[in-house]
Structure formats: structure tokens, C-alpha cells
C-alpha atoms as a PDB file:
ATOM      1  CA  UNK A   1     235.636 112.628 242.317  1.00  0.00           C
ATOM      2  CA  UNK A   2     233.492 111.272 245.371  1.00  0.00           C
ATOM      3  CA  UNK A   3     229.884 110.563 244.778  1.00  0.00           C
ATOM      4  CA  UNK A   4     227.654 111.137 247.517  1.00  0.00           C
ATOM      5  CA  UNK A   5     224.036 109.695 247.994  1.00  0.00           C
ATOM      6  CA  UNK A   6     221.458 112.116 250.381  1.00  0.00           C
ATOM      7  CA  UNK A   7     218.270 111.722 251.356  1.00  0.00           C
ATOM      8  CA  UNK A   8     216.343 114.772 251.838  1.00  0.00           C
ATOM      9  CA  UNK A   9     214.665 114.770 255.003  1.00  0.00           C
ATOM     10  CA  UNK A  10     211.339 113.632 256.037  1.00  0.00           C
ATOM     11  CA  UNK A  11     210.544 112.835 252.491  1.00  0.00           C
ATOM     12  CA  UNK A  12     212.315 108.403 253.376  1.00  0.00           C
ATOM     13  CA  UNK A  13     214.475 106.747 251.042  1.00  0.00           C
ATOM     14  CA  UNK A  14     213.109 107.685 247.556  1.00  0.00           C
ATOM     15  CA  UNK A  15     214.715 110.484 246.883  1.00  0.00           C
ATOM     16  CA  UNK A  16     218.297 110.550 245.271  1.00  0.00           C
ATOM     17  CA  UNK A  17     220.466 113.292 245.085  1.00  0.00           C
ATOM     18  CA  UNK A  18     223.537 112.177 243.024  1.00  0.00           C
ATOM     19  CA  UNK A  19     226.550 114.650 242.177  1.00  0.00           C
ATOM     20  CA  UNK A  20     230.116 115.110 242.124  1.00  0.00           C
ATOM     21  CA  UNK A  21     231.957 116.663 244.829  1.00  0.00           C
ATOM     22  CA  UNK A  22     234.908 118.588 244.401  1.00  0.00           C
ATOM     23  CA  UNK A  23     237.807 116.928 245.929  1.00  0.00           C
ATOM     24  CA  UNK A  24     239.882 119.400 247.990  1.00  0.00           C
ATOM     25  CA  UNK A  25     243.542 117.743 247.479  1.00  0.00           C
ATOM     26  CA  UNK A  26     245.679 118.778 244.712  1.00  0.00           C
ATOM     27  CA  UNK A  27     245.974 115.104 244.001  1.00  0.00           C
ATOM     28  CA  UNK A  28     245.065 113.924 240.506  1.00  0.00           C
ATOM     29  CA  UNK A  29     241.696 114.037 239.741  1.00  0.00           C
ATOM     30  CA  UNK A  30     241.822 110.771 237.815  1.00  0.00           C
ATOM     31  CA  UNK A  31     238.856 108.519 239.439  1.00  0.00           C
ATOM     32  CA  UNK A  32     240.059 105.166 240.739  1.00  0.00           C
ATOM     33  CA  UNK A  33     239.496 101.610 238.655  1.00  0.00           C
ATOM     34  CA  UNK A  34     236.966 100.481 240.432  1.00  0.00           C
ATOM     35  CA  UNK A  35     234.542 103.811 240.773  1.00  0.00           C
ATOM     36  CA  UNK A  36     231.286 103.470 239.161  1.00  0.00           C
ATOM     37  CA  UNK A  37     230.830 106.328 236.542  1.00  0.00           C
ATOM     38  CA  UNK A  38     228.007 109.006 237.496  1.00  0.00           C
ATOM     39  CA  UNK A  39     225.823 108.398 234.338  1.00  0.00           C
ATOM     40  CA  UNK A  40     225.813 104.504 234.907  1.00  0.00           C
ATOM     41  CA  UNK A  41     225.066 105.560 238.819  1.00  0.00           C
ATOM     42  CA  UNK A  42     221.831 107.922 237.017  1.00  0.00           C
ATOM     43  CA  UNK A  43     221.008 105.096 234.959  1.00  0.00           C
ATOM     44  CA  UNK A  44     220.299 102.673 237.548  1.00  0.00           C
ATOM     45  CA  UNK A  45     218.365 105.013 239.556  1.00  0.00           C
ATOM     46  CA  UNK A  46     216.520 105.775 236.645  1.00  0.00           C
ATOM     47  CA  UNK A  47     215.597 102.225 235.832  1.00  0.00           C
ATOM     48  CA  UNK A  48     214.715 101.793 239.431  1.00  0.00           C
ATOM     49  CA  UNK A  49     211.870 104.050 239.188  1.00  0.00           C
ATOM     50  CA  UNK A  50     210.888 102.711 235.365  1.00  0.00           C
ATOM     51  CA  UNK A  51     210.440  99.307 237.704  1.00  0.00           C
ATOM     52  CA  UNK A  52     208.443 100.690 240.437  1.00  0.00           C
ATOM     53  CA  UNK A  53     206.371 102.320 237.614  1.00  0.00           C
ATOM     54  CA  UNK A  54     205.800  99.456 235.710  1.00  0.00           C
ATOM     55  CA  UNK A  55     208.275 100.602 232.938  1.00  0.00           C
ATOM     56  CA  UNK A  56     206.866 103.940 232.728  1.00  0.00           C
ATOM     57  CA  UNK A  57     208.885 106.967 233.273  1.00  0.00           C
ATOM     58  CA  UNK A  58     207.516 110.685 233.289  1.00  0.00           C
ATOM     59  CA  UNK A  59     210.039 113.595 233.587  1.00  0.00           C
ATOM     60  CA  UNK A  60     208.556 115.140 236.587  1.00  0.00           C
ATOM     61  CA  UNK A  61     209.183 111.511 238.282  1.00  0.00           C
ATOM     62  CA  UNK A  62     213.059 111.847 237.791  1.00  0.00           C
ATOM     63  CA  UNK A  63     213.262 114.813 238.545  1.00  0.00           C
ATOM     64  CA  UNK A  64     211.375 114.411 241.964  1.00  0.00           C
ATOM     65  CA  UNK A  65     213.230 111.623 242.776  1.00  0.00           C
ATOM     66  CA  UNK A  66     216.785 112.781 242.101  1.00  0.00           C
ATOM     67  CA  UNK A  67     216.071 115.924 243.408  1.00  0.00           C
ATOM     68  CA  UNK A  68     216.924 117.689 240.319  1.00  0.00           C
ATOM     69  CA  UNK A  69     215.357 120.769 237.952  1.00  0.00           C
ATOM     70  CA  UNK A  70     212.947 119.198 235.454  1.00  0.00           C
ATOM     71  CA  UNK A  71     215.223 120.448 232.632  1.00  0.00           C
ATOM     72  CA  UNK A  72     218.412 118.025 233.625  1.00  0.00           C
ATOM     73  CA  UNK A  73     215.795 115.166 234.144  1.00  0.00           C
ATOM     74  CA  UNK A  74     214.402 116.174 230.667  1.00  0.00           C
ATOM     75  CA  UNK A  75     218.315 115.530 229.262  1.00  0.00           C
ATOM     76  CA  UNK A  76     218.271 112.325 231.143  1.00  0.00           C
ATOM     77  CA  UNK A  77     215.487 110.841 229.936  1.00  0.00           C
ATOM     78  CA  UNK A  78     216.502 112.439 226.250  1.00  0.00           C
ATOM     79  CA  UNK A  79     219.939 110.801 226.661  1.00  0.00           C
ATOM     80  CA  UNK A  80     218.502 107.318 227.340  1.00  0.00           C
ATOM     81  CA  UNK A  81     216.243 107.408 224.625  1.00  0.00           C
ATOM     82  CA  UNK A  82     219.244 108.047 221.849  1.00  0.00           C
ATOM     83  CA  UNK A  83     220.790 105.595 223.122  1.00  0.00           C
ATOM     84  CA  UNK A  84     218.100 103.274 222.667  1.00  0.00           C
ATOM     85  CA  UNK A  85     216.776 102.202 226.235  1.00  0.00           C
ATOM     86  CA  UNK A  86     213.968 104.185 226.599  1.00  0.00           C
ATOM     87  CA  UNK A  87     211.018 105.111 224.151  1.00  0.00           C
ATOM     88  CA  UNK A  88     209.364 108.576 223.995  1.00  0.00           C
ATOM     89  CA  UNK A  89     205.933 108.880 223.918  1.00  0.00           C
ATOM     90  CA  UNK A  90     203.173 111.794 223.733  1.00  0.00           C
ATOM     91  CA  UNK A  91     201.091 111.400 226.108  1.00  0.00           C
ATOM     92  CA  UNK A  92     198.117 113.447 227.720  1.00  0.00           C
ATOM     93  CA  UNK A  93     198.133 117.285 227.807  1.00  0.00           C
ATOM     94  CA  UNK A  94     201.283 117.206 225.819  1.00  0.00           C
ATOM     95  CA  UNK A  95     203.361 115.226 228.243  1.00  0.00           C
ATOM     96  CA  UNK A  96     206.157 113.067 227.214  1.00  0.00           C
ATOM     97  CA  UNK A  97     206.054 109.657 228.770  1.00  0.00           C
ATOM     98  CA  UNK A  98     208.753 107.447 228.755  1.00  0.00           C
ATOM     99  CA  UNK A  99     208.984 103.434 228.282  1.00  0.00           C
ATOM    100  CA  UNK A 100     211.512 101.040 228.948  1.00  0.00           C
ATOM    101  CA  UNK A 101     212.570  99.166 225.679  1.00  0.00           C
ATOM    102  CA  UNK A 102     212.306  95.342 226.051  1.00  0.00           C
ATOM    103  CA  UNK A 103     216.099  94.286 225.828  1.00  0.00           C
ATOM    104  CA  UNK A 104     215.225  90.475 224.374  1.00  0.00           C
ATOM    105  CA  UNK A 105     213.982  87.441 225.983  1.00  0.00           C
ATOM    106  CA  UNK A 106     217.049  85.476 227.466  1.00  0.00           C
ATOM    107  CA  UNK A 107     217.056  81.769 226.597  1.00  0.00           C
ATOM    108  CA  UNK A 108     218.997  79.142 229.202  1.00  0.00           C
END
């Protein structure tokens, strides 16, 4: 598995387009210790934007940015919210927004 970061032209350095490729060899395609899985990969990008945004995440947003269809951005931002980083809200003319969940105040 190779993962492979493009920028679509003329449109700078905001726009991710993350996927697998399809290795060629007949090798084992059993990903190497030290490659990042593709969700964690989304993840970050997706909390990237959530921080440019002030913690607020709309679907059209992710799926703009990661040059995706708004349906796979939808299961993204679904995704993150079962598993408790994100929460969904209703927001004007039916749109879902969604927040980044405080993760705790860090004491040191």
C-alpha cells in the first residue's frame, strides 16, 4: 500500500487527496511497521481543518478539502463522531455541523 498526497492544481496547498494505490509487485501486500494507517492519515487532516475552523467542521468542508464526494466525507465525519471525537449538530437549513469534543484539560 503507498499513500500518495496531491494537490489539485491552481487551487494551493489545501486540498488533500488521500488514497491507496495499488502496488504493482506480487510482493505481499502486508504494509510495513512503520506506515501510518489511512484512517489515522484522514483523521489528522480532518482535525486540521476543525483547527482552521475554530473546531467546527461542516461536511461540504471535508469533502472540498480532500477532494472527495460529499457522501464518503459524510462517513468520515459519522465515523468520528461514534467514536467519540466529534459532536453532531443540526444546524441551519438542516445542515449537520460538526464540533470537536474537548479531550480534558492536561495538568503539568
Amino acid at each position: 500500500m503507498v499513500l500518495r498526497r496531491k494537490v489539485k492544481k491552481g487551487q494551493g496547498d489545501n486540498v488533500y487527496l488521500l488514497h491507496e494505490r495499488r502496488s504493482s509487485y506480487s510482493v505481499h501486500n502486508t504494509p510495513a511497521p512503520s506506515t501510518p494507517d489511512l484512517w489515522e492519515l484522514r483523521k489528522q487532516v480532518i482535525f486540521h481543518v476543525a483547527k482552521r475552523r475554530n473546531g467546527q467542521i461542516r461536511i461540504q468542508d471535508i469533502a472540498a478539502e480532500c477532494n472527495v464526494p460529499f457522501r464518503i466525507a459524510a462517513g468520515w465525519l459519522t465515523r468520528l463522531a461514534r467514536e467519540g471525537l466529534l459532536t453532531a449538530v443540526v444546524g441551519q437549513q438542516q445542515a449537520i455541523v460538526y464540533f470537536v469534543k474537548e479531550v480534558g484539560h492536561r495538568e503539568g
